[in-house]
Protein backbone atom coordinates (compact mmCIF):
# COMPACT_ATOMS: atom_id res chain seq x y z
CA UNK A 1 -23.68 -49.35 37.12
CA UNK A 2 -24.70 -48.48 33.43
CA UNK A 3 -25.81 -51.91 32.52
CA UNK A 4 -27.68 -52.75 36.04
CA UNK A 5 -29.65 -48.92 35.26
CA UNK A 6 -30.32 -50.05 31.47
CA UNK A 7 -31.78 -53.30 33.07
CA UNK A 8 -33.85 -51.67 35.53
CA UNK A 9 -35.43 -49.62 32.77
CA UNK A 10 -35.73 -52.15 30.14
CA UNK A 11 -37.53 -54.35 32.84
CA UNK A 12 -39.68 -51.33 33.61
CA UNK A 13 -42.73 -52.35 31.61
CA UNK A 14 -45.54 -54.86 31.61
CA UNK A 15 -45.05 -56.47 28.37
CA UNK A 16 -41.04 -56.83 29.19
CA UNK A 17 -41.72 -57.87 32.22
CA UNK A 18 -44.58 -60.61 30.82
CA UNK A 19 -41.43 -61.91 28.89
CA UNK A 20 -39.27 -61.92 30.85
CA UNK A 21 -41.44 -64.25 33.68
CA UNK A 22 -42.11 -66.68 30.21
CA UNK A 23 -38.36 -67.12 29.71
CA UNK A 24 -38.00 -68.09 33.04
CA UNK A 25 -39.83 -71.27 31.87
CA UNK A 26 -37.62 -72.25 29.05
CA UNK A 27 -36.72 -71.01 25.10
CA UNK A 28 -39.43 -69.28 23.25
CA UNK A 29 -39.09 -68.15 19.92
CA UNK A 30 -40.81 -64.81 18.88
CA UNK A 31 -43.39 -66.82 16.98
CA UNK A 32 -43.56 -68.30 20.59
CA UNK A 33 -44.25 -65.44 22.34
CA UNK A 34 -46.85 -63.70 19.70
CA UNK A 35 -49.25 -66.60 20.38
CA UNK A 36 -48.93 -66.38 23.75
CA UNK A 37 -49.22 -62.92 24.22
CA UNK A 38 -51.41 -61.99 21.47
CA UNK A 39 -49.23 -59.32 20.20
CA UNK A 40 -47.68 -58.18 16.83
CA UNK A 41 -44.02 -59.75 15.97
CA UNK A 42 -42.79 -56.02 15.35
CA UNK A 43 -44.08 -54.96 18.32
CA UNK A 44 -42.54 -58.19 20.70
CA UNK A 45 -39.21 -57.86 18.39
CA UNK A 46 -38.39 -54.53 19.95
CA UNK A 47 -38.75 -55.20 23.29
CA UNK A 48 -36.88 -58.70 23.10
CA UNK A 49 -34.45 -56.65 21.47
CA UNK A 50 -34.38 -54.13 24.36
CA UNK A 51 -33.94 -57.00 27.08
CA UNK A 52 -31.11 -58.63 25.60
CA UNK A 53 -29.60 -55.38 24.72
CA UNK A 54 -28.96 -54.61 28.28
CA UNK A 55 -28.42 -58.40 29.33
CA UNK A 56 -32.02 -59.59 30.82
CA UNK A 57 -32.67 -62.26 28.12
CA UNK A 58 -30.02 -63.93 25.93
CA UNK A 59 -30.48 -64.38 22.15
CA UNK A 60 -29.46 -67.72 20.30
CA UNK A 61 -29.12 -68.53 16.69
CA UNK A 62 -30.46 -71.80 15.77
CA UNK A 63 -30.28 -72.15 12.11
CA UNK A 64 -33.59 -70.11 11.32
CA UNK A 65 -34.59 -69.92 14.27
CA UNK A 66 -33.41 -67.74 17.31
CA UNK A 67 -34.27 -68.37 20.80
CA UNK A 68 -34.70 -66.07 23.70
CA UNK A 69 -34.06 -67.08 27.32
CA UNK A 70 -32.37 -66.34 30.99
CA UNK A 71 -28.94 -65.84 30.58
CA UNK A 72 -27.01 -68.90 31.91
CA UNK A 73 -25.14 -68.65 35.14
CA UNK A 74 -25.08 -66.15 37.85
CA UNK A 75 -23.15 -63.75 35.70
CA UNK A 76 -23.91 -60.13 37.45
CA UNK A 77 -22.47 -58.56 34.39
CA UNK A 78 -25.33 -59.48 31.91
CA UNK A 79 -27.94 -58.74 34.22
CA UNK A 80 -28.77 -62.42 35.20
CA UNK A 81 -29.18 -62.10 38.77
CA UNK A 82 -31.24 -58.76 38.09
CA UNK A 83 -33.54 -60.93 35.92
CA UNK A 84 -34.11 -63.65 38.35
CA UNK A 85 -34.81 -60.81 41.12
CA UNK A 86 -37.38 -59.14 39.38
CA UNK A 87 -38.93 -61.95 38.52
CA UNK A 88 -39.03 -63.47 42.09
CA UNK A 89 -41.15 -60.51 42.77
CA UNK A 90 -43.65 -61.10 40.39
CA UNK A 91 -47.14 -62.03 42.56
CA UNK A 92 -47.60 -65.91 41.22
CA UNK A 93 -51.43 -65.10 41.38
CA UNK A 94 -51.45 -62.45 39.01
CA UNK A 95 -54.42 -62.85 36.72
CA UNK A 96 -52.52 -61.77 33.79
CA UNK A 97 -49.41 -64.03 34.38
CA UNK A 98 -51.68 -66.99 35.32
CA UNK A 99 -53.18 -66.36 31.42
CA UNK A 100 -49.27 -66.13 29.92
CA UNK A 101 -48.71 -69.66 31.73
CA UNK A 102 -51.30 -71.33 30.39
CA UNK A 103 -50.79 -69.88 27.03
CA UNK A 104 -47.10 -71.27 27.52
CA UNK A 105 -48.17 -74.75 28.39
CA UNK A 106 -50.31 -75.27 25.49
CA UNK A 107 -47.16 -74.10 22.96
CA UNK A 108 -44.74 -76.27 24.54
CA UNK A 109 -47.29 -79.34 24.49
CA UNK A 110 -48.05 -78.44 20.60
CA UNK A 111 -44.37 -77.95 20.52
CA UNK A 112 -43.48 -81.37 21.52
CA UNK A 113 -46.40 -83.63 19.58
CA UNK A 114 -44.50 -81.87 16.37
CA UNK A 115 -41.24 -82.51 17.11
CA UNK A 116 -42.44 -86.13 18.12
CA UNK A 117 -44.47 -86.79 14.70
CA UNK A 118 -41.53 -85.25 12.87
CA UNK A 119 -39.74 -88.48 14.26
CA UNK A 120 -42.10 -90.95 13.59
CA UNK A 121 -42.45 -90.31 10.20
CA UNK A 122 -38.44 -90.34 9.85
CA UNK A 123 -38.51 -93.26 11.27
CA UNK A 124 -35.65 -92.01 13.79
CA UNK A 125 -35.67 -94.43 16.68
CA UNK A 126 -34.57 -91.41 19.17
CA UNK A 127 -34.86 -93.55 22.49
CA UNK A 128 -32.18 -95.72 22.24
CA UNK A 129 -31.94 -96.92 25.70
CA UNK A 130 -35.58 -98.34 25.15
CA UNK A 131 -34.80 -99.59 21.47
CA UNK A 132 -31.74 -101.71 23.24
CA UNK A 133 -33.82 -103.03 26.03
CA UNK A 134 -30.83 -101.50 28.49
CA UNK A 135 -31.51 -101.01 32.30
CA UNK A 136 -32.05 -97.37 31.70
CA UNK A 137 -32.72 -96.73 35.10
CA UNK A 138 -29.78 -98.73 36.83
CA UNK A 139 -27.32 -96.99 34.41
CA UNK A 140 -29.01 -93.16 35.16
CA UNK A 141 -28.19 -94.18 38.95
CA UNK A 142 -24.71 -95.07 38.14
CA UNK A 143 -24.47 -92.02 36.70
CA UNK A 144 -26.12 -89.96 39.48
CA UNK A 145 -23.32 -91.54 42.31
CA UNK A 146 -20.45 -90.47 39.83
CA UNK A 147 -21.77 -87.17 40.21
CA UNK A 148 -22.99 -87.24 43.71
CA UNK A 149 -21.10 -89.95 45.67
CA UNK A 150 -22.04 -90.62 49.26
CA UNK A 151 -18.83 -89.45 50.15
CA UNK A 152 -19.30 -86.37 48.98
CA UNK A 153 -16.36 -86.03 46.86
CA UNK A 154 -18.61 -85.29 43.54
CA UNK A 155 -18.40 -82.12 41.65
CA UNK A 156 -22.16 -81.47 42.21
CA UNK A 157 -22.60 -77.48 42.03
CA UNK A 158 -20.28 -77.02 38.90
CA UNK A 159 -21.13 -76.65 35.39
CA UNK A 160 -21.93 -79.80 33.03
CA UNK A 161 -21.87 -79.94 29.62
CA UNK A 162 -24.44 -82.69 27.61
CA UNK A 163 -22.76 -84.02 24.56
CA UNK A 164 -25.15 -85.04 22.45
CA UNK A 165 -28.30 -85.10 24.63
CA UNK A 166 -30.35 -85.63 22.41
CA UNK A 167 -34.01 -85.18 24.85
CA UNK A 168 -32.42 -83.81 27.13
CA UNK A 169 -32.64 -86.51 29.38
CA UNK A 170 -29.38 -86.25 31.19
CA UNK A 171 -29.68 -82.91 31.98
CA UNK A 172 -32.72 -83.32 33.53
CA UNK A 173 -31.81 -86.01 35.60
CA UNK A 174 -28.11 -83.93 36.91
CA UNK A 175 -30.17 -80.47 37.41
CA UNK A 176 -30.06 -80.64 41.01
CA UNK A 177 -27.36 -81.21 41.19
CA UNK A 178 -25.17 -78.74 39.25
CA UNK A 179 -25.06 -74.99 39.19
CA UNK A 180 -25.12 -74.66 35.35
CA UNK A 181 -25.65 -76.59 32.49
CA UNK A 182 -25.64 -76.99 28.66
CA UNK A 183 -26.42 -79.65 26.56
CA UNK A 184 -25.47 -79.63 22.47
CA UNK A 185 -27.33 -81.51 20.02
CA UNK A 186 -26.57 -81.11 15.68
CA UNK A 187 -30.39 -82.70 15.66
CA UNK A 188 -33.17 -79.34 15.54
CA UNK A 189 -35.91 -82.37 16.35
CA UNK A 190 -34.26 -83.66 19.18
CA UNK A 191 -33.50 -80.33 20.97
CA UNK A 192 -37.37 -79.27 19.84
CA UNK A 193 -37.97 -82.10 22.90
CA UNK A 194 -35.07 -81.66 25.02
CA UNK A 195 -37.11 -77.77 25.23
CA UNK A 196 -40.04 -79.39 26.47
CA UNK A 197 -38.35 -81.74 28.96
CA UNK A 198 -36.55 -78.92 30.70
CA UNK A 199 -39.50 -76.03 30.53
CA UNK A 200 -40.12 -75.25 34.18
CA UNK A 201 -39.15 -73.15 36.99
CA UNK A 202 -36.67 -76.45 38.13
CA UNK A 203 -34.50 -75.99 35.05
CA UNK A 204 -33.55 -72.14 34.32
CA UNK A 205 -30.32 -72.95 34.90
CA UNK A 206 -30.31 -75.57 32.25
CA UNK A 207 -30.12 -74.42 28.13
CA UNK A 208 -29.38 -76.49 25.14
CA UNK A 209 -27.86 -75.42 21.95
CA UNK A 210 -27.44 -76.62 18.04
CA UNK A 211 -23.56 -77.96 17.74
CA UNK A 212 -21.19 -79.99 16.22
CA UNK A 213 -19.48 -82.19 18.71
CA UNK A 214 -16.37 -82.39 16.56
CA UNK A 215 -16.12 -78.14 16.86
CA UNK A 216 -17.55 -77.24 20.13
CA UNK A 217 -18.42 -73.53 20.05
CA UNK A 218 -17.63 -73.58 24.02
CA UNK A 219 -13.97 -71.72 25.57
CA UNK A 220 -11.09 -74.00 26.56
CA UNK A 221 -11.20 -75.44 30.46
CA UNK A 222 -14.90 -74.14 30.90
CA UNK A 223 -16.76 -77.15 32.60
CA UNK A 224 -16.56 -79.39 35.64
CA UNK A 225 -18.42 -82.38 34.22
CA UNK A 226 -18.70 -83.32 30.26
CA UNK A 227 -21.23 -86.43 30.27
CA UNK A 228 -21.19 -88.38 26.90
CA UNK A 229 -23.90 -90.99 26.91
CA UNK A 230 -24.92 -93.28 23.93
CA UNK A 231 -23.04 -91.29 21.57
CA UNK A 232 -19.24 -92.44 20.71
CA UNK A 233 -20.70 -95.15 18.50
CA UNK A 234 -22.51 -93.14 16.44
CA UNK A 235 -19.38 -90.96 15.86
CA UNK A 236 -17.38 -91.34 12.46
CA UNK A 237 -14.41 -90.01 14.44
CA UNK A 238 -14.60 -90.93 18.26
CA UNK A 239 -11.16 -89.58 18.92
CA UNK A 240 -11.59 -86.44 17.74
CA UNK A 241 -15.02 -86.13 19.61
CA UNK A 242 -13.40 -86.93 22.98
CA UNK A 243 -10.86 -84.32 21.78
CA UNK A 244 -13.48 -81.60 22.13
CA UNK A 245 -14.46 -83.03 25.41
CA UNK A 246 -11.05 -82.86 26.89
CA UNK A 247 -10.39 -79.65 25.89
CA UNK A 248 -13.42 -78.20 27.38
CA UNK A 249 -12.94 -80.00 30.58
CA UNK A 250 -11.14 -77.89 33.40
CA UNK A 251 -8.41 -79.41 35.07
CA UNK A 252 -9.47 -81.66 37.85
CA UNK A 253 -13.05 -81.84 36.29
CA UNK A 254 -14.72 -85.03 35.33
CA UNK A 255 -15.63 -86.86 31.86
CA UNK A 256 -18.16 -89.41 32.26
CA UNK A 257 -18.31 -91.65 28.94
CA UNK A 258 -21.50 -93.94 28.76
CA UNK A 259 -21.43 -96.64 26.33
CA UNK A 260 -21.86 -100.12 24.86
CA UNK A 261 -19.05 -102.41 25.78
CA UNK A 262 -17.24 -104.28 22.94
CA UNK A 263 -20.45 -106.67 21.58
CA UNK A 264 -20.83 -108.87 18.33
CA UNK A 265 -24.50 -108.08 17.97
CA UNK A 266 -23.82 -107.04 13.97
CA UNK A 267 -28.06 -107.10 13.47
CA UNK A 268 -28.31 -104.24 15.48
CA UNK A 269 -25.01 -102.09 14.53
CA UNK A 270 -27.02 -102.29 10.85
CA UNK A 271 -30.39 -101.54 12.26
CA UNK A 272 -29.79 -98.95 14.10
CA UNK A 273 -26.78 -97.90 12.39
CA UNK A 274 -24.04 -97.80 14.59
CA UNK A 275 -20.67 -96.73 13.35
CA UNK A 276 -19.20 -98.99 15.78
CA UNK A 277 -19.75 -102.50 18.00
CA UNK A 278 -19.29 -100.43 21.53
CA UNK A 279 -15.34 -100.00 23.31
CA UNK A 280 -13.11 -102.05 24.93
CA UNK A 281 -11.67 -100.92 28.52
CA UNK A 282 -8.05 -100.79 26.47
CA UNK A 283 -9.35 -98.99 23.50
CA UNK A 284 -10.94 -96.02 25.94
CA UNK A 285 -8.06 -95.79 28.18
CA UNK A 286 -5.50 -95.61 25.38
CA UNK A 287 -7.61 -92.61 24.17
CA UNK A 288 -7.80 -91.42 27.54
CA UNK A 289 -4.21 -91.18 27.55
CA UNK A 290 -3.09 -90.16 24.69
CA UNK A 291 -5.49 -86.59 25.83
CA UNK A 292 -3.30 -86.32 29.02
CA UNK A 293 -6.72 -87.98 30.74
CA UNK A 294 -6.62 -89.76 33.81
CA UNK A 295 -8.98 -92.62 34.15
CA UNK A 296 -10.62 -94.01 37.12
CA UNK A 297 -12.34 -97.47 38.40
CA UNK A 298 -15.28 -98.18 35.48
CA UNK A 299 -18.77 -99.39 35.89
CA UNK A 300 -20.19 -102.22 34.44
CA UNK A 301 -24.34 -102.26 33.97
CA UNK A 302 -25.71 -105.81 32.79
CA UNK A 303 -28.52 -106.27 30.07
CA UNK A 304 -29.14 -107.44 26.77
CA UNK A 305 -25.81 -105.43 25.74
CA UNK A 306 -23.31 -104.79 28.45
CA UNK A 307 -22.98 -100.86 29.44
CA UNK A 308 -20.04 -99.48 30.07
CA UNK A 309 -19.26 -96.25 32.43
CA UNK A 310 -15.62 -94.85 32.17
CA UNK A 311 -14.83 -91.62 34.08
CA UNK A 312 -11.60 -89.62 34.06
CA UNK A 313 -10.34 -86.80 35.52
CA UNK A 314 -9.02 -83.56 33.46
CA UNK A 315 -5.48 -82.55 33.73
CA UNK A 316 -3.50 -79.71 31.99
CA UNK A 317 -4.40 -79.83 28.90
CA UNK A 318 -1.88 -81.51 26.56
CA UNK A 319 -1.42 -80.77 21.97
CA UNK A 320 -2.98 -83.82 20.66
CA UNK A 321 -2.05 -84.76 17.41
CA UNK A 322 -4.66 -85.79 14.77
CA UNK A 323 -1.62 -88.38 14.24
CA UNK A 324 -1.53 -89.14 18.00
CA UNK A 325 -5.17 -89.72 17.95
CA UNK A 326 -5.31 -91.97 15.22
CA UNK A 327 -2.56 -94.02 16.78
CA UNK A 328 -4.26 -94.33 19.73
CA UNK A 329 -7.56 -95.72 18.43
């Protein structure tokens, strides 16, 4: 009862309340939320502090930078379902909240023309899909009826996690179907778009964070989905990086890994440089194995360079080796 009475009274106040309705539309940043309110940083850091004090906003370290949003989940103990109540009854024609929207859209649009000049003049080719020429769309619904078969044997309504999701495409694409879910990224640029993507009243139950695959900062057994797409052949270590998935991945959950099949296209490993020339079926299962991972049927997507779709199930979770890993890639 004490934290759902600190709630109530850190909620009861119009500027509090103002941000707490704004991080119902994504991650804001205190610079964030001085040019949309038009209020002093002092002033907006004591009442962020106030709200995530008592469990109404959560508070994220991102290098420099620390973002403020709904805490994920449905979590009664950190005052996430109080949040999403009191903001339900805020009137959507409220003069003052129609202002703060606005005010939003035009940060997150400046927001996302910086993050996307930052990659143009890196160079950073951050659609990959589209660099490849691969059948985007025929792999995302491959994906989709792993998730949400037509048998309904899916695990739609669980949590996912998004290694590496670079735009956060993937999570916007599963949203609907999942009650949670998290995507990690170790690029600041990418997640500065990912945060666009998913700004909206459709996505507060999505959040992304900074990362390193290799050392997930995520609890053993804690999601029903991990999704990997377009990243094991960037990865200097792939083993260890589906190592980290495993171990995250409850018991009966689902990994869904998304890459190139085996290929001798060495022009583009070099231009766009891949670590490796995609998997072979025998080179993922052995992997699979040797983390006590059960695989199922795989998918195969034609294009210009063959895509490859191998799901497995979780089971208790096994020791793994870095020697056992090794051996099995």
């Amino acid at each position: 009862m004490d934290m759902l009475l600190a709630g109530l009274r850190a909620a009861a106040e119009p500027t509090r309340l103002r941000l707490l309705a704004l991080a119902a539309r994504g991650a804001f940043c205190v610079m964030d939320f001085t040019e949309i309110l038009g209020q002093s940083q002092p002033r907006l850091s004591r009442h962020l502090k106030l709200l995530c004090d008592c469990g109404l906003l959560d508070r994220v370290r991102e290098g420099a930078n620390v973002w403020f949003t709904q805490p994920a989940g449905d979590s009664g103990a950190h005052n996430g379902l109080l949040g999403r109540a009191l903001i339900a009854q805020l009137p959507s024609d409220d003069p003052v909240l129609e202002a703060d929207c606005r005010q939003a859209a035009r940060v997150l649009a400046e927001r996302a023309r910086i993050a996307s000049e930052s990659f143009r003049r890196q160079g950073a080719d951050w659609d990959e899909m589209r660099a490849l020429d691969l059948p985007a769309q025929a792999v995302e619904a491959a994906l989709l009826s792993l998730v949400q078969p037509h048998d309904g044997s899916g695990l739609g309504g669980g949590r996912l996690l998004d290694i590496g999701t670079g735009t956060g495409r993937v999570l916007e694409l599963l949203a609907p179907h999942v009650r949670q879910a998290l995507g990690v990224d170790a690029s600041k640029a990418m997640l500065a778009l990912a945060r666009v993507r998913l700004a909206g009243p459709d996505f507060t139950h999505c959040a992304v964070r900074l990362a390193d695959m290799y050392r997930l900062p995520l609890p053993d057994r804690s999601y029903d989905i991990v999704v990997l797409q377009m990243v094991l052949h960037h990865a200097e270590d792939p083993a260890l990086v589906l190592a980290e998935a495993a171990r995250v991945l409850r018991p009966g959950g689902r990994l869904l890994l998304i890459d190139l099949a085996a290929h001798d296209r060495q022009e583009l490993t070099a231009r766009l440089a891949h670590r490796w020339s995609g998997f072979s079926d025998e080179t993922v299962n052995r992997l699979f194995a040797s983390l006590g991972l059960n695989p199922t049927a795989s998918l195969t997507i034609l294009g210009p360079l063959a895509v490859r779709i191998w799901p497995a199930t979780g089971a208790a979770p096994v020791a793994v080796t870095t020697d056992a890993l090794e051996s099995a890639f």
